[in-house]
Protein backbone atom coordinates (compact mmCIF):
# COMPACT_ATOMS: atom_id res chain seq x y z
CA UNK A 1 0.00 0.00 0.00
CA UNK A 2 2.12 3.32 -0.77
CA UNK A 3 2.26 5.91 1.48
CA UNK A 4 -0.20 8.47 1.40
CA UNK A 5 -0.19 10.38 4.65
CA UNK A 6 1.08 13.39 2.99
CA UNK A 7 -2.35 14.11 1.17
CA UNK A 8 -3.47 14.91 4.89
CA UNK A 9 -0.79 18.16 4.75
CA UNK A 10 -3.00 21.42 4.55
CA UNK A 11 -1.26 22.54 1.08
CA UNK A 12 -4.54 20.46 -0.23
CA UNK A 13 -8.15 20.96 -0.20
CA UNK A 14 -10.72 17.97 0.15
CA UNK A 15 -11.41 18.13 -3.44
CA UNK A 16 -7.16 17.02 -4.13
CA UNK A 17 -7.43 14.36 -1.53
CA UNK A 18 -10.39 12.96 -3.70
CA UNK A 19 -8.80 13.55 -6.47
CA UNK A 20 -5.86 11.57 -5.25
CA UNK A 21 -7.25 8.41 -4.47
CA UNK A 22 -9.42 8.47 -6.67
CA UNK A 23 -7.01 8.55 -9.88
CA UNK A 24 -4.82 5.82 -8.13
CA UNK A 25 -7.88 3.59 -8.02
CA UNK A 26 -8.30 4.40 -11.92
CA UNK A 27 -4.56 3.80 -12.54
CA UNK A 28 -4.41 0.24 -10.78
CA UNK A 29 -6.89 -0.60 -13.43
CA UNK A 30 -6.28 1.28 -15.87
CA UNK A 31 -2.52 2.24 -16.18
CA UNK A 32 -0.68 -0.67 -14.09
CA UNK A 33 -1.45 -3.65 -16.05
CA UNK A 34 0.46 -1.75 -19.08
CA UNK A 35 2.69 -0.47 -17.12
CA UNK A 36 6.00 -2.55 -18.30
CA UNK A 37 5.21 -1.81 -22.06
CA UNK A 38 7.70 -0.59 -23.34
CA UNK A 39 7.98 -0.54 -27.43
CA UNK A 40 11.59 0.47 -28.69
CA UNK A 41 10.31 0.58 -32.25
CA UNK A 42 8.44 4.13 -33.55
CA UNK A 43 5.35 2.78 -34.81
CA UNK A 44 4.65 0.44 -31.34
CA UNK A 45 5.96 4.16 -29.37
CA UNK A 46 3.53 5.92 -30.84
CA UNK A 47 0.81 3.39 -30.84
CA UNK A 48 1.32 3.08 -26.91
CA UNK A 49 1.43 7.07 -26.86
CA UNK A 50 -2.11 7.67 -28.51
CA UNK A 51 -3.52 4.61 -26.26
CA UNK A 52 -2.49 6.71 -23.09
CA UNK A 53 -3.39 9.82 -24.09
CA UNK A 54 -6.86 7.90 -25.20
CA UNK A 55 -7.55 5.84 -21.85
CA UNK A 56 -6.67 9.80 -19.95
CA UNK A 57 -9.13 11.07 -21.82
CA UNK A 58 -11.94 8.45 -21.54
CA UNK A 59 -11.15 8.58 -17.99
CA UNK A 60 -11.78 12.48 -17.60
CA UNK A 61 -8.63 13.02 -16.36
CA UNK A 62 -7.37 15.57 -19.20
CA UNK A 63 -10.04 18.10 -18.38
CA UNK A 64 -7.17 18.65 -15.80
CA UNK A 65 -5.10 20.31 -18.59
CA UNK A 66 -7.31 22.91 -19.92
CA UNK A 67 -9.53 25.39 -18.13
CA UNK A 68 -13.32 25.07 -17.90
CA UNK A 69 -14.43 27.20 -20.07
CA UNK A 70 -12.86 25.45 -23.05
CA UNK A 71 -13.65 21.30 -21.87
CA UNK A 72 -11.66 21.68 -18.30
CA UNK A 73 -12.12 20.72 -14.93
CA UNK A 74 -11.42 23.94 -13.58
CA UNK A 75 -11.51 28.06 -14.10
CA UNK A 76 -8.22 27.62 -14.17
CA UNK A 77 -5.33 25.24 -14.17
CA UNK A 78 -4.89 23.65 -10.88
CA UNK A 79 -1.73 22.92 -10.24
CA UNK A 80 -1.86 20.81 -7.01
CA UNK A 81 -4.04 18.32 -9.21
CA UNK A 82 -1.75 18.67 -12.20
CA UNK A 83 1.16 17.40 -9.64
CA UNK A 84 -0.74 14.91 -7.88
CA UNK A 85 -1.50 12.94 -10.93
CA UNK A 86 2.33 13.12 -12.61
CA UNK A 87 3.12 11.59 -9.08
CA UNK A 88 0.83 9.17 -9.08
CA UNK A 89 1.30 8.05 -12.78
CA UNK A 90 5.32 8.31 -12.83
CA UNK A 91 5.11 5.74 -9.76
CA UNK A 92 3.12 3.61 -12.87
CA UNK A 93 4.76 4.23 -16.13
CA UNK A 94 7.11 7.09 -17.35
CA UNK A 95 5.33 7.07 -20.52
CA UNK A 96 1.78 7.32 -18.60
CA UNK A 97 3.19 11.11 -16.90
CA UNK A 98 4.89 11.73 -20.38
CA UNK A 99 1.61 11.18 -22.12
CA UNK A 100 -0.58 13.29 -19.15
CA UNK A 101 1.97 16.07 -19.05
CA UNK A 102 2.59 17.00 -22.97
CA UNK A 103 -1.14 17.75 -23.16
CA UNK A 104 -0.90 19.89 -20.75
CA UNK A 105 2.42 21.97 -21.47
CA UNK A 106 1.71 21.29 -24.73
CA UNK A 107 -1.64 23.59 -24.72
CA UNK A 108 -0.58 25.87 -21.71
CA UNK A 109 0.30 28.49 -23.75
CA UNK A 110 -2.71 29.03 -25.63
CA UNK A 111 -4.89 28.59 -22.52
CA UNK A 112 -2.61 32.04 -20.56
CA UNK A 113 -2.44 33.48 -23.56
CA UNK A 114 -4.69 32.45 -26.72
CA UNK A 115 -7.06 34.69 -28.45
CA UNK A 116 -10.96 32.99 -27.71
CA UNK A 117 -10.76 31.53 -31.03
CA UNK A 118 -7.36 29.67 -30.56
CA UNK A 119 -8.57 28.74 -27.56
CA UNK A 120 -12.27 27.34 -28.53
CA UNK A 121 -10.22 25.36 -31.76
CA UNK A 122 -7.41 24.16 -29.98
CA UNK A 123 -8.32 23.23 -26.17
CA UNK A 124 -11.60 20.79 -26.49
CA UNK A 125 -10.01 18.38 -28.61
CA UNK A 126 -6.81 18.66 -26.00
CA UNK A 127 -9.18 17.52 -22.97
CA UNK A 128 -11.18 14.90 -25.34
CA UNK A 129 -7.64 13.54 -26.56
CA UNK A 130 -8.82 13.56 -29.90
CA UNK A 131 -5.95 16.64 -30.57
CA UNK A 132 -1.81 15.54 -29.16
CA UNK A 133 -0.24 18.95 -28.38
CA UNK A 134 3.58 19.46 -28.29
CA UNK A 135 5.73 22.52 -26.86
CA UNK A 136 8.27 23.27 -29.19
CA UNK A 137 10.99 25.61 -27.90
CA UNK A 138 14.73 24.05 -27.92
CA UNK A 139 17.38 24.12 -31.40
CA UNK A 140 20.34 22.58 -31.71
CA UNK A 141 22.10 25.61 -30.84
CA UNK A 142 19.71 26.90 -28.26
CA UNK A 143 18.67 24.75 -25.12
CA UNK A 144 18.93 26.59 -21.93
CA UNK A 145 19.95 29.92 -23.49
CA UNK A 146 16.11 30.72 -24.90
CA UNK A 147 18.08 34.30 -26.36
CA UNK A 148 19.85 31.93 -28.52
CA UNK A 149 17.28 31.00 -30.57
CA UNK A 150 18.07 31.02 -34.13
CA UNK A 151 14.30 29.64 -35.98
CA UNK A 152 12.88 33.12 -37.29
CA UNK A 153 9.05 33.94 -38.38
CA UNK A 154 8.31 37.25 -40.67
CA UNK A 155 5.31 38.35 -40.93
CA UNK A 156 3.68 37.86 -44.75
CA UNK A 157 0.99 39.71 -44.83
CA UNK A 158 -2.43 37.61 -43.52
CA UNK A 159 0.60 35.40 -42.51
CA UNK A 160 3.50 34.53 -40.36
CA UNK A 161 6.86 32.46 -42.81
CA UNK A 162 8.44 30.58 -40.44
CA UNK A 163 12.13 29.44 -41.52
CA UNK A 164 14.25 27.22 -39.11
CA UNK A 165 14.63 23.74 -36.52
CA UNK A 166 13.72 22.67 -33.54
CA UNK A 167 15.28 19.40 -31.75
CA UNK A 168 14.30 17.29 -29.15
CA UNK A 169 10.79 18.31 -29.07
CA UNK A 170 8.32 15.88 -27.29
CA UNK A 171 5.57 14.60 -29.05
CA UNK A 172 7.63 15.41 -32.28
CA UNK A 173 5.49 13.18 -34.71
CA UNK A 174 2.59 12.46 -33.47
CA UNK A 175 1.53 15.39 -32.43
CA UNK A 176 -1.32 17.20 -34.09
CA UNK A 177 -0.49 21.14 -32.70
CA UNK A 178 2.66 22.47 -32.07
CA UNK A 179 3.22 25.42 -30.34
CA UNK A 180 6.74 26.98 -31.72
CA UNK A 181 8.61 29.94 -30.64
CA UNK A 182 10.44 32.01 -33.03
CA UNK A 183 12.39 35.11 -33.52
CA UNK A 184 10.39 37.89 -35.41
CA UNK A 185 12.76 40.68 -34.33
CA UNK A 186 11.03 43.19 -32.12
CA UNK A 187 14.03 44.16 -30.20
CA UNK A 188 17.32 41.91 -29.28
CA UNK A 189 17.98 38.35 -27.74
CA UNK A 190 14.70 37.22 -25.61
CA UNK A 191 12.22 40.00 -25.74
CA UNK A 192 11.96 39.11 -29.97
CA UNK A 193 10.44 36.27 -29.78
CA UNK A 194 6.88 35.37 -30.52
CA UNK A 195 4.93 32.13 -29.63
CA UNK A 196 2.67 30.60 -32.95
CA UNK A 197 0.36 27.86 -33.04
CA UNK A 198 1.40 25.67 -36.04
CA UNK A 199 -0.34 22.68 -37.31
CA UNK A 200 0.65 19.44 -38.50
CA UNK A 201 -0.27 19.33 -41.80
CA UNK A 202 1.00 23.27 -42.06
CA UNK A 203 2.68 23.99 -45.61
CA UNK A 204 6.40 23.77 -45.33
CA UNK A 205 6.10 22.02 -41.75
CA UNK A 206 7.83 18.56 -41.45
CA UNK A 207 9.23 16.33 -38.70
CA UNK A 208 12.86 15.04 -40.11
CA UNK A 209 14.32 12.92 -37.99
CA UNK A 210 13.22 10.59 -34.65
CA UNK A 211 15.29 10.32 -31.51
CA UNK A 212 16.41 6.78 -29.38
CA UNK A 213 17.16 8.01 -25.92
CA UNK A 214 17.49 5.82 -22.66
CA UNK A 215 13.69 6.25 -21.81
CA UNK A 216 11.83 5.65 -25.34
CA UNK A 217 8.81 8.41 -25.56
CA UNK A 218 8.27 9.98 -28.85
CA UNK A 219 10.25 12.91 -29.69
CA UNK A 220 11.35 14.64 -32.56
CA UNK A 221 13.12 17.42 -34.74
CA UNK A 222 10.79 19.65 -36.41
CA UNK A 223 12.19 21.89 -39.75
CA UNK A 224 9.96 24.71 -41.26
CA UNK A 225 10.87 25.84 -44.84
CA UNK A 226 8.81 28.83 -45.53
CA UNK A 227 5.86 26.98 -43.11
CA UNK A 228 3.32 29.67 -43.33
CA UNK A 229 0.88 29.86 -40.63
CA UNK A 230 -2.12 32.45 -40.20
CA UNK A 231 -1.02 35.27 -38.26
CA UNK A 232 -4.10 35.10 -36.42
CA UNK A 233 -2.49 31.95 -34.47
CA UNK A 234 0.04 34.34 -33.06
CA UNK A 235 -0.22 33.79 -29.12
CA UNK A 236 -0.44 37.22 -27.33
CA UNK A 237 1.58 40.05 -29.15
CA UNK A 238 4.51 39.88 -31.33
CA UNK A 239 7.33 40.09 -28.40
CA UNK A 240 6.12 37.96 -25.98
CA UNK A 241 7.11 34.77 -27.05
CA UNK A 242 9.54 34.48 -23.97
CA UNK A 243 7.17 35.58 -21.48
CA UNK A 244 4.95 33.19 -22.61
CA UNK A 245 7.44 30.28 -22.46
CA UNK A 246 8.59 30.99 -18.86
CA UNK A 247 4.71 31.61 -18.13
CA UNK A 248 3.89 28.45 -18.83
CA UNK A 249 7.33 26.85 -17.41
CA UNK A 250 6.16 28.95 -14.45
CA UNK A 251 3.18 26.65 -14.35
CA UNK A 252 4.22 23.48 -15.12
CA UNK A 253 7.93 23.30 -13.36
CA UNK A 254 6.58 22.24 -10.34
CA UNK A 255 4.67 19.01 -11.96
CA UNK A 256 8.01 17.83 -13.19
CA UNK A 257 9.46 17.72 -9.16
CA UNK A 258 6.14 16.13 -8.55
CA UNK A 259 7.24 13.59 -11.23
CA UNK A 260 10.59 12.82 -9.97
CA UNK A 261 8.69 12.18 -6.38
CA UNK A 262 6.54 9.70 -7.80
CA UNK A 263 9.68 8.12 -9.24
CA UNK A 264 11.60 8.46 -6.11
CA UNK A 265 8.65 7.03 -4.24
CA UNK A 266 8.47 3.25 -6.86
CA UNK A 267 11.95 3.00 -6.05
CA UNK A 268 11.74 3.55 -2.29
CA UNK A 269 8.92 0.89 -2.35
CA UNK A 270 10.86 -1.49 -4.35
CA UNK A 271 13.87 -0.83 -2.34
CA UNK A 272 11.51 -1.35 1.11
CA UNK A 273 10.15 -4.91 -0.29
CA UNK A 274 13.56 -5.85 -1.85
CA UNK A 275 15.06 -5.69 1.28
CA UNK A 276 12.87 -7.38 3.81
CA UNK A 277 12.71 -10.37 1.02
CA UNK A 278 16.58 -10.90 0.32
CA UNK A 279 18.47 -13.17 2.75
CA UNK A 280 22.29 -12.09 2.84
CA UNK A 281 24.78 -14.10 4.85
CA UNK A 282 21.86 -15.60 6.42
CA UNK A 283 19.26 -12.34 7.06
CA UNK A 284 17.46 -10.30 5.48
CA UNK A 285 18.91 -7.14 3.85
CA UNK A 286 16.63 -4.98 5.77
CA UNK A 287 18.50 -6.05 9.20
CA UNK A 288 21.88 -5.04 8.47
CA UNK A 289 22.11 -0.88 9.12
CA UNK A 290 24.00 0.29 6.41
CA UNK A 291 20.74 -0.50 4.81
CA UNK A 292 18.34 0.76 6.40
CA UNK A 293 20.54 3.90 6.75
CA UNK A 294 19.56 4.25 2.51
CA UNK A 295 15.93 3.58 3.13
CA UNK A 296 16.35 6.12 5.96
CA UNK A 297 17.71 8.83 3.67
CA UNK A 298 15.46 7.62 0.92
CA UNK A 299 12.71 8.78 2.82
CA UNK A 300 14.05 11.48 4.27
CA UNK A 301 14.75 13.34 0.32
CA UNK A 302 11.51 11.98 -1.11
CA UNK A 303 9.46 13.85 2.04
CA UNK A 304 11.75 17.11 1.66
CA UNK A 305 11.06 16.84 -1.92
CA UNK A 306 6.81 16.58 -1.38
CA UNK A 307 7.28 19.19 0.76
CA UNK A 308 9.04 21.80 -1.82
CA UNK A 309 6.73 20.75 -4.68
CA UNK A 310 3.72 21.44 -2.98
CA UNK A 311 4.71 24.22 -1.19
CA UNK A 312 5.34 25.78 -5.21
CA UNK A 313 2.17 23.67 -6.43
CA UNK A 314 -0.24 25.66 -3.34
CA UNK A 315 1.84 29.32 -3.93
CA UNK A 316 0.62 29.06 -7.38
CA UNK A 317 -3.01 28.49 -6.86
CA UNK A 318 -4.07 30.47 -3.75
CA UNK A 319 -1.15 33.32 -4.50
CA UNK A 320 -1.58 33.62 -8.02
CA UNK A 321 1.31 35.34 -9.96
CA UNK A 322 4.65 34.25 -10.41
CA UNK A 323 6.41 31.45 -8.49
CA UNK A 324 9.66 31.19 -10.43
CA UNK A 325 11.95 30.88 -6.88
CA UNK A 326 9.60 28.12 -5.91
CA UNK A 327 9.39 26.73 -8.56
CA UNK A 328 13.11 26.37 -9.63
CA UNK A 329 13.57 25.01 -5.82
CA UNK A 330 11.30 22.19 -6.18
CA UNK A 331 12.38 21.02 -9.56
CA UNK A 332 16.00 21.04 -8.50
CA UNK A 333 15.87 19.48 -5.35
CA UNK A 334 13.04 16.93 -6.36
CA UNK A 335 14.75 15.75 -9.40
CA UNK A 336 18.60 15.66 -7.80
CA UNK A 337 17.03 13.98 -5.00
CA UNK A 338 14.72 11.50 -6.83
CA UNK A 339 17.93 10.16 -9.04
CA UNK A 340 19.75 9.63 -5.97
CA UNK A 341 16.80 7.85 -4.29
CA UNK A 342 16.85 5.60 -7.86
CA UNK A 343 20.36 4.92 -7.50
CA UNK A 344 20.14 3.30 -4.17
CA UNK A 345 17.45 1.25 -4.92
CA UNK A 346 19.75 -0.23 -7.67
CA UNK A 347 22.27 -0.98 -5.04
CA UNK A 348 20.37 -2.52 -3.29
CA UNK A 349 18.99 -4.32 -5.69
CA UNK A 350 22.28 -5.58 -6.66
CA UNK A 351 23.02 -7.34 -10.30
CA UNK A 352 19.59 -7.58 -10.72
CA UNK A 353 19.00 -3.72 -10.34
CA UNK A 354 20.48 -3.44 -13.60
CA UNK A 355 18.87 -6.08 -15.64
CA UNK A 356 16.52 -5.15 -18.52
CA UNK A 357 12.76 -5.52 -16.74
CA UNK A 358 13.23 -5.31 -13.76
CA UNK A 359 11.40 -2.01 -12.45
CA UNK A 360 14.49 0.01 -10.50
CA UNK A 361 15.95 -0.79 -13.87
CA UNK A 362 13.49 0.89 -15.56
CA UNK A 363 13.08 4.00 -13.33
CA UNK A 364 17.24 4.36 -13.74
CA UNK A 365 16.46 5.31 -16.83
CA UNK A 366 13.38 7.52 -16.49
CA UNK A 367 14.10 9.67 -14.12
CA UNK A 368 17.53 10.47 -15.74
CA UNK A 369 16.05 13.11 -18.65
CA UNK A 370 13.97 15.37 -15.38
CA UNK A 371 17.37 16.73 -13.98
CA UNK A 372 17.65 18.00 -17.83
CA UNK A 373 14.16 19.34 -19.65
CA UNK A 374 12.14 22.09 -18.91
CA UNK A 375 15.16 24.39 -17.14
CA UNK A 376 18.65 22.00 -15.95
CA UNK A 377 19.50 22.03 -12.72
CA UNK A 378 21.88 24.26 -13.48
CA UNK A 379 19.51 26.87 -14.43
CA UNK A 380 17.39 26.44 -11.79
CA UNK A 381 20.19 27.24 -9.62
CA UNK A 382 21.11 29.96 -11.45
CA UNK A 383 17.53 31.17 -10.62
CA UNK A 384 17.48 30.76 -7.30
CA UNK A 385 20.72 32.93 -6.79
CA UNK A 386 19.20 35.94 -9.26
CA UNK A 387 15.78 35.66 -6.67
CA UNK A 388 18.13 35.27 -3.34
CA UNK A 389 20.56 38.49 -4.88
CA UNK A 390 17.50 40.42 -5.58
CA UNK A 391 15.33 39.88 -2.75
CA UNK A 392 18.72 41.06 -0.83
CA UNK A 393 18.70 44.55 -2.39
């Protein structure tokens, strides 16, 4: 039975706690007995990704990505729920969370800042799965450094020409909406970019090359060769294309952290059950100290963790505005934390920790890509300094 006396902290409301056990009773049946699929080939990765996002949405549970007025749950995004499901599924199946989360980040940009008609086209078929959004922000040359970017749009009259790559975007391929930041030159480095809704099956729009990594989810480069798009899909005002990216980041951050906890908590389980069941030298694992001194400090990082994620989940939706410091905090130390919680599991797992199947095996290589996408730890620490140097002034 995993642990779930947190839930009784007062960051939630009565609705979350429902919410909470609720969706784990729909995963058991729902999400667990698929849970060790994992397809190396594109067409079965795909096939498994459109299932997910299909059983989510039959389910309900993707009204949780777009506000009410457009097929949500709620007025507006709630970000306690958004991070108690990526917990709950990540403790499932990476590819469940990854599936869950890209419809979210995927639309959050047109739900803060798309004109009613973007929003009434785009959002409903998000919630109802029958639409796969995708967030499409890193190049080759421009990862972390968002200034950097080097994919241009220029504005064509009724249109926007879009020239230029984007790399490692997930969902690349099967997605059906893309939302794509570009430079169209209002002033220097961040503050000319602008954020564009681009279809699929947009002229001069085309999806060149699919990526293997360590943790198979779909994900793709994207090239636009004179892609024209309607300049009425322009999100917000030419400009804002990097407020609108950190907007949504702003939002969403925190769900990764919540991730890495549900990752961190599997392992901790396995680790728990792993070591009462293993005899060594003629006891069980779970006797000797060094050992329970890792399941000590296991739990010990995966409660700090729960306890910076929602603290940045709860500022968001009862404070409103910005929660970049928080934000940045719980990502960090979730995500560090979480891959060292994986790690000991494998040692204590021993050979068998590392063999193809087994579940720490599995989360060794899913909770690897957190500590990189959506702001590296590096950046977030870089954040948390500019926030700590400011607030000092």
């Amino acid at each position: 039975m995993p642990e779930l006396t947190y839930l009784n902290w007062p960051f939630f409301e009565p609705h979350h706690r429902d919410l909470a056990r609720d969706f784990r009773a729909w995963a058991d049946r729902e999400i667990a007995p698929m849970a060790d699929r994992e397809p190396r080939d594109e067409s079965g990765l795909d096939a498994l990704a459109r299932e997910l996002v299909k059983r989510l949405a039959a389910g309900g549970w993707l009204q949780y990505s777009v506000p009410a007025p457009w097929g949500g749950k709620h007025e507006t995004l709630d970000v306690r729920a958004l991070c108690l499901m990526r917990e709950t599924l990540a403790q499932y199946s990476g590819m469940s969370d990854f599936s869950f989360v890209m419809q979210g980040l995927g639309s959050g940009p047109i739900s803060l800042f798309g004109s009613e008609d973007l929003r009434r086209r785009y959002l409903p078929g998000v919630a109802d799965g029958s639409r796969i959004a995708a967030f499409a922000l890193s190049e080759p040359e421009s990862g972390s450094d968002v200034a950097a970017m080097a994919t241009e749009a220029r504005r064509d009259g009724d249109h926007y020409v879009i020239d230029g790559e984007k790399t490692l975007i997930s969902n690349g391929g099967i997605a059906d909406q893309y939302v794509v930041f570009a430079r169209t030159g209002e002033a220097p480095g961040a503050k000319g970019l602008s954020a564009l809704v681009v279809e699929a099956d947009a002229p001069g729009f085309s999806v060149t090359e699919r990526f293997d990594v360590i943790a198979p989810h779909p994900l793709g480069r994207l090239k636009f060769d004179g892609c024209r798009v309607p300049a009425s899909n322009l999100l917000g005002n030419p400009g804002d294309g990097f407020k609108i990216a950190m907007s949504s980041l702003d939002v969403f951050r925190s769900t990764v952290g919540a991730a890495a906890l549900g990752f961190a908590r599997r392992a901790h389980d396995e680790a728990l059950a792993q070591a009462k069941k293993r005899i060594s030298f003629g006891k069980p694992l779970a006797d000797y100290q060094l050992i329970q001194a890792k399941l000590a400090d296991m739990a010990l990082k995966i409660d700090a963790a729960a306890l910076l994620v929602y603290r940045s989940a709860w500022t968001k939706d009862t404070q409103g505005g910005r929660v970049t410091r928080e934000a940045a905090m719980a990502k960090l130390y979730a995500t560090e934390s979480a891959q060292e919680v994986v790690d000991e599991a494998v040692q204590i797992f021993g050979g068998m920790g590392v063999v193809d199947g087994v579940t720490v095996e599995r989360l060794y290589r899913e909770v690897r890509a957190l500590r990189i996408y959506e702001g590296t730890s590096e950046i977030q620490k870089l954040i948390i300094a500019g926030q700590a140097l400011a607030d000092s002034e």
